[in-house]
Protein backbone atom coordinates (compact mmCIF):
# COMPACT_ATOMS: atom_id res chain seq x y z
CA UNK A 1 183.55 96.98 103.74
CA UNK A 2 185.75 94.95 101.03
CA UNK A 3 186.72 94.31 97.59
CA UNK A 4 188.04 91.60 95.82
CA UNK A 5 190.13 92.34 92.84
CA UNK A 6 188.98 90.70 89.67
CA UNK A 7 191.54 91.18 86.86
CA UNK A 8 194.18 93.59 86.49
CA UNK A 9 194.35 95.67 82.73
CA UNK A 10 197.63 97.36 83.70
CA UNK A 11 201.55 95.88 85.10
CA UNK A 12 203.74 97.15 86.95
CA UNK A 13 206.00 99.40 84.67
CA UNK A 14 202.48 100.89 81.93
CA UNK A 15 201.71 104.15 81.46
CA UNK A 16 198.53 105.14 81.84
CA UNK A 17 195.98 107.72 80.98
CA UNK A 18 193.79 109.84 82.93
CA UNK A 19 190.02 107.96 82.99
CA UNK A 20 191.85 104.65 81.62
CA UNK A 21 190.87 101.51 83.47
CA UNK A 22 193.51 100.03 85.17
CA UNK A 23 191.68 97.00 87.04
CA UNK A 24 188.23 95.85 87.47
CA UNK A 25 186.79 94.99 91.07
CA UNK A 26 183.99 93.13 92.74
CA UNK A 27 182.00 94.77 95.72
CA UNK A 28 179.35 92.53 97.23
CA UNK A 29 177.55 91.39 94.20
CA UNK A 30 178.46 94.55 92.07
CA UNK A 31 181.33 94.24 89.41
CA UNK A 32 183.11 97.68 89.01
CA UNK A 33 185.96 99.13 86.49
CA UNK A 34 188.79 101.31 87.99
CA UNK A 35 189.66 104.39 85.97
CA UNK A 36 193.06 105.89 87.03
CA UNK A 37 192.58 109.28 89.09
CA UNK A 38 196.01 110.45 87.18
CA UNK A 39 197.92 110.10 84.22
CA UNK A 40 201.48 108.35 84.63
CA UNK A 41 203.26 105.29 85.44
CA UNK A 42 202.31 102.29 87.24
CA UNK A 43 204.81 101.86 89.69
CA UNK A 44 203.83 98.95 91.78
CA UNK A 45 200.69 96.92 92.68
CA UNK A 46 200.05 95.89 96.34
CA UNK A 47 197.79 93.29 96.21
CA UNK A 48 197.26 90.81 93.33
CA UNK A 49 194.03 89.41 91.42
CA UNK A 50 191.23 87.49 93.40
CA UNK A 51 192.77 89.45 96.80
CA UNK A 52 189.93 90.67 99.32
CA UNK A 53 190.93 93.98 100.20
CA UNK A 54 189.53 96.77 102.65
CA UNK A 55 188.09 99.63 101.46
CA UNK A 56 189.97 102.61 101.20
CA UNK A 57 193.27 100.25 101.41
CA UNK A 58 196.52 101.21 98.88
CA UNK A 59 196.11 99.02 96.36
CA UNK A 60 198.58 100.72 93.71
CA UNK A 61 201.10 103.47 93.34
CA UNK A 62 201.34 105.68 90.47
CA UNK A 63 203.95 107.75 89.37
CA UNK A 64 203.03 111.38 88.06
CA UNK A 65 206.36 112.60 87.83
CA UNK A 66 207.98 111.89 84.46
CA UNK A 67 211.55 110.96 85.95
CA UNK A 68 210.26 108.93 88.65
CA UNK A 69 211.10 105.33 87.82
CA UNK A 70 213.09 106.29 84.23
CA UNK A 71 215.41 104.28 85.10
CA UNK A 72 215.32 100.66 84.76
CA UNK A 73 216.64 98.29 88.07
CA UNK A 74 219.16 97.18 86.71
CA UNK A 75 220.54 101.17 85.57
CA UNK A 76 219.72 100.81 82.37
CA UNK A 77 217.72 103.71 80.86
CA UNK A 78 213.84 102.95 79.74
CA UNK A 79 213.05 104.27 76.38
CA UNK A 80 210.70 107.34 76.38
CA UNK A 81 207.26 106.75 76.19
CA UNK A 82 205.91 110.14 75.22
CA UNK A 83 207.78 112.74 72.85
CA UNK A 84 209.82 115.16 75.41
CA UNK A 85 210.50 118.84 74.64
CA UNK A 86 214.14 120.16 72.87
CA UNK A 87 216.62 120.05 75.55
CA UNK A 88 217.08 123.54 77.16
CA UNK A 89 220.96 124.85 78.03
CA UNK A 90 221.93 123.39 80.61
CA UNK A 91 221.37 125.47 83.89
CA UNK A 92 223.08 126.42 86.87
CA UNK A 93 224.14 124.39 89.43
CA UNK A 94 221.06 125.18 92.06
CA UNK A 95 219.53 122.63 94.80
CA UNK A 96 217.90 119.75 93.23
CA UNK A 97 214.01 120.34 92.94
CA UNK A 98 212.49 117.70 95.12
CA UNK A 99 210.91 114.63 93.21
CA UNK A 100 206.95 114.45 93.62
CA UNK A 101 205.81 111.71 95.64
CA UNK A 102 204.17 109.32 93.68
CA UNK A 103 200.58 109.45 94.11
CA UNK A 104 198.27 106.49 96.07
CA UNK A 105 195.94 104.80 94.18
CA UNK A 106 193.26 104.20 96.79
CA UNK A 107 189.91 103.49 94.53
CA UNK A 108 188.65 100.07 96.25
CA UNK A 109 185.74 101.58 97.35
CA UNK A 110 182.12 100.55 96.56
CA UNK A 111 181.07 104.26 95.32
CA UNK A 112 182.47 103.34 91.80
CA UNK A 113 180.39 101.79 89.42
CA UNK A 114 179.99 100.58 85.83
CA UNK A 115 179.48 103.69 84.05
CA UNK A 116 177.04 103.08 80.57
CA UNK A 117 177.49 105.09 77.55
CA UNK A 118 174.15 106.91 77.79
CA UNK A 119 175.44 108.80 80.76
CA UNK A 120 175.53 112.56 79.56
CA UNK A 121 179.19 113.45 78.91
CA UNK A 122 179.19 115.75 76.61
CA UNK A 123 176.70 118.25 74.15
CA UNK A 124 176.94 115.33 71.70
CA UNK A 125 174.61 112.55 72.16
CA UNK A 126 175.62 108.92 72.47
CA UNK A 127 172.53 108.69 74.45
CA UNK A 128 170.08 105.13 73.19
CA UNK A 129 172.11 102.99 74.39
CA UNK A 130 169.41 100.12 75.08
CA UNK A 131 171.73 97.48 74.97
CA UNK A 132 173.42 97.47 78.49
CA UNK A 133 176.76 97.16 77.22
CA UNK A 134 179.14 98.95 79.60
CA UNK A 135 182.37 101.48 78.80
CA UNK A 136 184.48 103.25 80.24
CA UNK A 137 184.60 107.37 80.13
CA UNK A 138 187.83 106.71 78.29
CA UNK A 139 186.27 104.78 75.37
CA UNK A 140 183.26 107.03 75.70
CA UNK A 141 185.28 110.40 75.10
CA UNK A 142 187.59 108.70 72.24
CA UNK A 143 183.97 108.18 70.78
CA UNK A 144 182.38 111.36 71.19
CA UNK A 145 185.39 113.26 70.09
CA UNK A 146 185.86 110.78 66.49
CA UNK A 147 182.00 111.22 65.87
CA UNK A 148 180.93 107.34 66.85
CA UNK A 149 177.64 106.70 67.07
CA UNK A 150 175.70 104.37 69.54
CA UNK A 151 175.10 101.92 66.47
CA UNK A 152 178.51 101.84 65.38
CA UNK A 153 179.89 101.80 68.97
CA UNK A 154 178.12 98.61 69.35
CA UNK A 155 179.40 96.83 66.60
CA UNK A 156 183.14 97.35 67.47
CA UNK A 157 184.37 93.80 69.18
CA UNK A 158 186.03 94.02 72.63
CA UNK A 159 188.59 92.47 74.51
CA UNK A 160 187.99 93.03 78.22
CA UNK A 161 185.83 91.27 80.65
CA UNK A 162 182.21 90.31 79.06
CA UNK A 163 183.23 91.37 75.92
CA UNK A 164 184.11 95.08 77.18
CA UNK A 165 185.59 97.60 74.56
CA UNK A 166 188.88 98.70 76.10
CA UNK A 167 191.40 101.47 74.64
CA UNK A 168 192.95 99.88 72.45
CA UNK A 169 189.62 98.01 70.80
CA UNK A 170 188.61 101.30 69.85
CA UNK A 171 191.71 102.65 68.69
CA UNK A 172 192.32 99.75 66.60
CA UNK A 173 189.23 100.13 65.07
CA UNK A 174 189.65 103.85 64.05
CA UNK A 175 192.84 102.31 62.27
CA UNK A 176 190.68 100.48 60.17
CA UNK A 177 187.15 102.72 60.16
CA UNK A 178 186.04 102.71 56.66
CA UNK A 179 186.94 98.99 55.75
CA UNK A 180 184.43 97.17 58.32
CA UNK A 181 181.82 96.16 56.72
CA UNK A 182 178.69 96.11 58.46
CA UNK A 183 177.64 92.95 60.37
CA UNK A 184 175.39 92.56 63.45
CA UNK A 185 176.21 94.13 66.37
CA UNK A 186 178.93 92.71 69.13
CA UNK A 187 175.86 93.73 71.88
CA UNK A 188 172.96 91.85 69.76
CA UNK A 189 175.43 89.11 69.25
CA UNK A 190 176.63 88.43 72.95
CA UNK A 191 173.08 88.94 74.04
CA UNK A 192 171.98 86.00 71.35
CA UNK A 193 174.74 83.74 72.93
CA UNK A 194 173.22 84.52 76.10
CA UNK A 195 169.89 83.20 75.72
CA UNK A 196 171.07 80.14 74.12
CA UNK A 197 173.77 79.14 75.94
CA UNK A 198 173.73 78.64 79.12
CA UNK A 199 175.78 79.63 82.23
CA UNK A 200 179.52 78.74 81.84
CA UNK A 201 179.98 76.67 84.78
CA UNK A 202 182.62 74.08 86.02
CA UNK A 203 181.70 70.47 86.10
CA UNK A 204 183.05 67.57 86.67
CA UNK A 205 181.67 64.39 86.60
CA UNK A 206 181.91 61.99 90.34
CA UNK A 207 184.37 59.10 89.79
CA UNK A 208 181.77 56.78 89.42
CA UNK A 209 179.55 58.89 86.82
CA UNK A 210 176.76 59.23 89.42
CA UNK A 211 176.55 63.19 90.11
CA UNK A 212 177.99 65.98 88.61
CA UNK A 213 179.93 68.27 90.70
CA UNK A 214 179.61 71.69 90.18
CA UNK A 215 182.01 74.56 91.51
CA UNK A 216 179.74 77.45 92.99
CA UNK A 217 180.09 80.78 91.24
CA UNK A 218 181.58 84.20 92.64
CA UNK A 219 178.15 85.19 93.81
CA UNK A 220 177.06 82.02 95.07
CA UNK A 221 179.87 81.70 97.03
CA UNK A 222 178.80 85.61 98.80
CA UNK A 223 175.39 84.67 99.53
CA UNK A 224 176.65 81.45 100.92
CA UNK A 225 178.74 83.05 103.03
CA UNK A 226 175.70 85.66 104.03
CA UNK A 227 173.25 83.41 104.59
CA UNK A 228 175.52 81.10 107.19
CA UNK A 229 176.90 84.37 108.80
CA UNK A 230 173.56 85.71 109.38
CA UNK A 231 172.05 82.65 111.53
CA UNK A 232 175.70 82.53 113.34
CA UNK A 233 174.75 85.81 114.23
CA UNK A 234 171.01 86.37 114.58
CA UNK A 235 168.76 83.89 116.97
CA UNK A 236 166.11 84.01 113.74
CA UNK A 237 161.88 83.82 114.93
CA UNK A 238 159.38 84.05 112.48
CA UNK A 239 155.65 85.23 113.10
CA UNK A 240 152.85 84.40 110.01
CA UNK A 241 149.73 86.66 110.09
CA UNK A 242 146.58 86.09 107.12
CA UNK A 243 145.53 89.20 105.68
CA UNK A 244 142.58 89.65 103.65
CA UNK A 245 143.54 92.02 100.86
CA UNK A 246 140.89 92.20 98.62
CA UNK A 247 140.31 95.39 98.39
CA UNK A 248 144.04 96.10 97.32
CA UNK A 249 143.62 93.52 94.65
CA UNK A 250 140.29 95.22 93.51
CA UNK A 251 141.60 98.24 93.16
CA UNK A 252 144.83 97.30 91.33
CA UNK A 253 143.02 95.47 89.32
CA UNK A 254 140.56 98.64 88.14
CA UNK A 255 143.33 101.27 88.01
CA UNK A 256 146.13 99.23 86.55
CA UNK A 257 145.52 100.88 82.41
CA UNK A 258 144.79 103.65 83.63
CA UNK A 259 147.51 103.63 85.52
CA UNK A 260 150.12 102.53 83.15
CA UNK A 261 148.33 105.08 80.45
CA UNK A 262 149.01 108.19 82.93
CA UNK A 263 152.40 107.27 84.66
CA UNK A 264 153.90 105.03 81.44
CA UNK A 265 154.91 101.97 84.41
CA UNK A 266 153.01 99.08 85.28
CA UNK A 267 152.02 99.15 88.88
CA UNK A 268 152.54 95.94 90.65
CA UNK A 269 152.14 94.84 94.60
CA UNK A 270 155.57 94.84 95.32
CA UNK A 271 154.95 98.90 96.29
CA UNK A 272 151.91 98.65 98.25
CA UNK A 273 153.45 96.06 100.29
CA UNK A 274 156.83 98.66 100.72
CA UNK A 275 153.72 101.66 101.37
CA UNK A 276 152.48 99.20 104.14
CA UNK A 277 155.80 98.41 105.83
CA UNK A 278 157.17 101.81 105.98
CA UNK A 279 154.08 103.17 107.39
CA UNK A 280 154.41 100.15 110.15
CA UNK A 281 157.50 101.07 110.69
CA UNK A 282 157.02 105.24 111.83
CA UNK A 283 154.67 103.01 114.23
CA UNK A 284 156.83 100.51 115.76
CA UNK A 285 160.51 102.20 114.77
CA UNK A 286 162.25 99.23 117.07
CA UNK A 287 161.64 97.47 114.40
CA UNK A 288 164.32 99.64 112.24
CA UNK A 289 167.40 99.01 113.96
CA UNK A 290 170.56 97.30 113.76
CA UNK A 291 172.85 95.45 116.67
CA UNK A 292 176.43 96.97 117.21
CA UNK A 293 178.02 95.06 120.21
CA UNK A 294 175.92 95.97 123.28
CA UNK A 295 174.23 98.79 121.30
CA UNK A 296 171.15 99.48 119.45
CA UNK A 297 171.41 101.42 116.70
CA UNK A 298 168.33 103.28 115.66
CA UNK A 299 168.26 104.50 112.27
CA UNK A 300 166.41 107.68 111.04
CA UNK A 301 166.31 106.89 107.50
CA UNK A 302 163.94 104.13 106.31
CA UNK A 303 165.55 102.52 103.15
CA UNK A 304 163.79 99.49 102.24
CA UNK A 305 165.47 96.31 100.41
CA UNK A 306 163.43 94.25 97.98
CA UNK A 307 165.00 90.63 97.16
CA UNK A 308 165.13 90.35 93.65
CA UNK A 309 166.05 87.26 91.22
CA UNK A 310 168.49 87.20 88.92
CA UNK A 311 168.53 84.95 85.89
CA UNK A 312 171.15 83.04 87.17
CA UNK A 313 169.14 82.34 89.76
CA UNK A 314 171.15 84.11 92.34
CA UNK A 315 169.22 86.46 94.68
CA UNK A 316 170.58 90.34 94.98
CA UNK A 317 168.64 93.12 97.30
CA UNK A 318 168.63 96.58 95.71
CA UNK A 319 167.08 99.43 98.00
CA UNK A 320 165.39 102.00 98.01
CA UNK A 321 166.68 104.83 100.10
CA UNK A 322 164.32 106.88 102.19
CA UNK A 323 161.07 104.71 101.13
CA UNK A 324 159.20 107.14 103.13
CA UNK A 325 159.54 110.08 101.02
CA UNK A 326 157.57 108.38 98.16
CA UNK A 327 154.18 108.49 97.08
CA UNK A 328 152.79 105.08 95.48
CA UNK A 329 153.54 106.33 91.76
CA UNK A 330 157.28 107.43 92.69
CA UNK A 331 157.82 103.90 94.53
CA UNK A 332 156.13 102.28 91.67
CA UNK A 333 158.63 103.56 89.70
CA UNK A 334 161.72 103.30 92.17
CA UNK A 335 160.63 99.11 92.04
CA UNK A 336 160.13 98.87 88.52
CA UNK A 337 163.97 100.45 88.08
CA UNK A 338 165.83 98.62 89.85
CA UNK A 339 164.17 95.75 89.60
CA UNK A 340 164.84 95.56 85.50
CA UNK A 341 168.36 97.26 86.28
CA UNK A 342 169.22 94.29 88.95
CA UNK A 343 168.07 91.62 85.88
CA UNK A 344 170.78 93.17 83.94
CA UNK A 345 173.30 93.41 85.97
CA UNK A 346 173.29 97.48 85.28
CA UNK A 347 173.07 98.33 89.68
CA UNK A 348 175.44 100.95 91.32
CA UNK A 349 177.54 99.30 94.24
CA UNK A 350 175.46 102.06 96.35
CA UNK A 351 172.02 101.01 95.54
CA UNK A 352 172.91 97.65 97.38
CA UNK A 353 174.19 99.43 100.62
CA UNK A 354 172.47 100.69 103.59
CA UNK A 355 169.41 99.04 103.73
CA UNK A 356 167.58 99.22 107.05
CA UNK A 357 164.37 96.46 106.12
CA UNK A 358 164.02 93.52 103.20
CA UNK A 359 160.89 92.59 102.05
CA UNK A 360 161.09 89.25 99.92
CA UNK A 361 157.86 88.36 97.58
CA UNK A 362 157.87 84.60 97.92
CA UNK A 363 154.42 84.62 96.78
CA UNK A 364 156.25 85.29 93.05
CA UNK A 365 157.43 81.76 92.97
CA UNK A 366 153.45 80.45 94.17
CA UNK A 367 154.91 80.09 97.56
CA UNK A 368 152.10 80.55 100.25
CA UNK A 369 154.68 81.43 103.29
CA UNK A 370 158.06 81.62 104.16
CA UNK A 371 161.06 81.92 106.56
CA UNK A 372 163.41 84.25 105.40
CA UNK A 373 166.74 84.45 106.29
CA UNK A 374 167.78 87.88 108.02
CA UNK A 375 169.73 90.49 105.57
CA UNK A 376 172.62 91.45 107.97
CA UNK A 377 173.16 94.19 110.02
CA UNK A 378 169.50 94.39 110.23
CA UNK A 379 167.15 93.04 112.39
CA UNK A 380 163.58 92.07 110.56
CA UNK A 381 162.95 90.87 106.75
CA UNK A 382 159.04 89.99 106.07
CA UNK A 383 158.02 87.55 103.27
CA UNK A 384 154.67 87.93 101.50
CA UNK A 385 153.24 84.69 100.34
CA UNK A 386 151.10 84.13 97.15
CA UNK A 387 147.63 86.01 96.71
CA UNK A 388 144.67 83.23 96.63
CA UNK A 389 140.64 83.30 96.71
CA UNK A 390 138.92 81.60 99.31
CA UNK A 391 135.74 81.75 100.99
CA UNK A 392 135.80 83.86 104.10
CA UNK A 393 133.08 85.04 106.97
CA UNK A 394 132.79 89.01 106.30
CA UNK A 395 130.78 90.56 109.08
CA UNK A 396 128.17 92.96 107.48
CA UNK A 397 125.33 95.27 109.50
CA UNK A 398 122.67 91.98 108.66
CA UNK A 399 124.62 89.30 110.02
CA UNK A 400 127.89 87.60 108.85
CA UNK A 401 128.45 86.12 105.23
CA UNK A 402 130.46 83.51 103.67
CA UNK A 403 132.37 85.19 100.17
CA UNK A 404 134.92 84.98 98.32
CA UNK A 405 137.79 86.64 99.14
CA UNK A 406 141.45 87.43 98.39
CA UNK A 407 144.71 86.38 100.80
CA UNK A 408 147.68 86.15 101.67
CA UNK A 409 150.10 85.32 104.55
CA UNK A 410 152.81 87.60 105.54
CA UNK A 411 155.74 86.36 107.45
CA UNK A 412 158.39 88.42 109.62
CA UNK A 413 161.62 86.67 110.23
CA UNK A 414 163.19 88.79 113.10
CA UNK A 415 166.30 89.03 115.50
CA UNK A 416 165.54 87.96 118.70
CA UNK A 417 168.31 89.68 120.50
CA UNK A 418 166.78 93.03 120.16
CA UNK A 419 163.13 92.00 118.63
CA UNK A 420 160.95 90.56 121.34
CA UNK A 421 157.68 88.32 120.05
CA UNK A 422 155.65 90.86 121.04
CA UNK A 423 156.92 93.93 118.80
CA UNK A 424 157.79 91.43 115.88
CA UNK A 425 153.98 90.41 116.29
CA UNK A 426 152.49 93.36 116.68
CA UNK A 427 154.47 95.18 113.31
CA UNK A 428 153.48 92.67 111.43
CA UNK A 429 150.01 92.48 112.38
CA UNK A 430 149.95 96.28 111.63
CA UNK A 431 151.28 95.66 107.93
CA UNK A 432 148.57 93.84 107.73
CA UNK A 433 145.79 95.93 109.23
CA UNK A 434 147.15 98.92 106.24
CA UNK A 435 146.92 96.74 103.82
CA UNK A 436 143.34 94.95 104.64
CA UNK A 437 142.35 99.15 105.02
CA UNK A 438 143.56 99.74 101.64
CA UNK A 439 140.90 102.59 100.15
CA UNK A 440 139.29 100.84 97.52
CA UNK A 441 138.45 104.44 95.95
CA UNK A 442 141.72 106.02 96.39
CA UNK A 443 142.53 108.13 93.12
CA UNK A 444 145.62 107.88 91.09
């Protein structure tokens, strides 16, 4: 819906390049660069750094046409940026060609992310790029057209945001290629300074020296905002149902080699829970809605949000879009991405939109239960609580026996507005009837 603009690269009165990043912006919890759509002149920017701005909003105008803006407000001449052809005789006096509009930048829009260097841009490979440094398709092409390697691209030092190699990082470096001498890499070097130092943070000490006061961080702030919005919004219930699960656990527990031996990713529970839910939810599709006004909207995909932590501590919910066109292996592997890409801060501004259901492991932290919060627009978000043994009565054909068994409590935090106790009960108690009928013998 919004952007907020984080730092602008370019003023008013630059030229720019075609690809070059002219600004960097936030969307939600996803920090994006800008490349220009055109090369020419920065004309004017609209809105200035830290302003929220609509999507799809004029944030910038660009001039393409060499003569527009040559000449300086106060009539003096500007001197030529570029080289300009041998003047031509001088021609007839005809109607004067019509000066192009300058062109609209309009690229606040959450479509636009980070681009890493082992995207394929070309036949030549820059493609091992296993350090999660981020450049632009500028710096990527000026690579890949002066033979840079991955390695060597790594160790060049950069100016921008988190240490980012801009333009002119990498063109001052081909100035000097030959006389660097190798030393270890910018990446390896930030990353090192990472796990040893920690967040940069503002504190300040109370007057009299008894607390600390710290100022809350960009995304802090977001899911502060979130969080307060949603119960302003939603009238939040929660329902708690026990499921005995140990078959699942049995059978994860066999396969789980095997499985990482055939399909090269380690199966967790996180996507037998999301099997579960999106099965309960071609059952009870209420239950995948969201609240517009006086309307119910009912929503055909199913695209299924999974809370993940950050190690900041912050929460983000990456989703998986159309859950129910995986198999267990392809949402094994669908969790396992974006899980490791939301730890690194490498997600798309689209794989954090358009989520219809969250599921939130709680039962990560050794949390038995909990009452989530509702991720807004929707209308549901279930909680699974930490798997334990206890002894439990299992009803066999001689009589029934005390044994040790695996569960778990599920929770579904839901919108009453729309979600009566009787639905929300009854989808969660089917979650839990799939996953306590989990086929111990199912093949992999």
């Amino acid at each position: 819906m919004e952007a907020t603009i984080l730092r602008w690269l370019k003023k008013p009165g630059d030229m720019v390049a075609l690809d070059e990043t002219i600004l960097e912006i936030a969307t939600d919890k996803v920090d994006s660069e800008i490349p220009s759509p055109v090369a020419g002149k920065l004309e004017k920017i609209l809105f200035a750094e830290n302003a929220v701005v609509p999507v799809g909003q004029t944030i910038a105008v660009i001039s393409t046409e060499a003569k527009a803006g040559a000449t300086k407000s106060n009539g003096t001449p500007e001197p030529p940026v570029k080289q300009t052809p041998p003047p031509q005789p001088e021609p007839k006096p005809q109607a004067q060609e019509p000066v192009k509009q300058p062109q609209q930048l309009q690229h606040i829009q959450p479509s636009v992310p980070y681009v890493p260097l082992h995207t394929p841009v070309s036949t030549q490979t820059l493609t091992s790029n296993s350090s999660g440094r981020f450049y632009s398709p500028l710096v990527r092409n000026i690579a890949i057209s002066e033979g840079i390697q991955q390695a060597e691209l790594d160790m060049i030092p950069g100016s921008g945001q988190d240490g980012r190699v801009t333009k002119s990082d990498i063109l001052s470096y081909l100035q000097n290629r030959g006389n660097v001498q190798v030393a270890t890499p910018v990446v390896q070097q930030q990353q090192q300074q990472i796990e040893t130092t920690p967040t940069a943070k503002s504190v300040t000490p109370s007057s009299d020296g008894s607390f600390e006061i710290i100022e809350m961080d960009r995304m802090r702030k977001l899911i502060a905002e979130h969080m307060v919005r949603s119960k302003h919004t939603s009238p939040h219930v929660t329902s708690f149902v026990e499921a005995d699960v140990t078959d699942m656990v049995q059978w994860r527990d066999r396969i789980k080699d095997n499985f990482q031996k055939k399909y090269g990713e380690k199966i967790t529970f996180t996507p037998i829970f999301i099997e579960a839910v999106v099965k309960a939810i071609r059952d009870y599709p209420m239950i995948n809605v969201s609240v517009d006004g006086d309307n119910i909207l009912l929503k055909k995909n199913i695209n299924i949000g999974m809370a993940a932590a950050l190690p900041s501590g912050n929460l983000i919910v990456p989703v998986i879009h159309n859950a129910d066109g995986y198999n267990l292996m392809g949402l094994t592997k669908k969790v396992n991405d974006l899980a490791a890409r939301a730890r690194n801060n490498k997600l798309k501004p689209d794989e954090i939109q358009d989520g219809t259901f969250t599921l939130t492991n709680v039962g990560t932290f050794g949390n038995v239960m909990g009452t989530p919060i509702i991720f807004q627009p929707q209308v549901a978000i279930m909680a699974t609580g930490a798997i334990r043994k206890k002894p439990g009565v299992v009803e066999t054909p001689y009589g029934d026996l005390i044994a040790i068994r695996h569960y778990m409590f599920l929770s579904l935090s839901y919108d009453h507005r729309v979600v009566d106790g009787a639905l929300g009960g009854s989808f969660l108690r089917k979650v839990a009837d799939y996953l306590e009928a989990f086929d111990p013998q199912r093949e992999i």
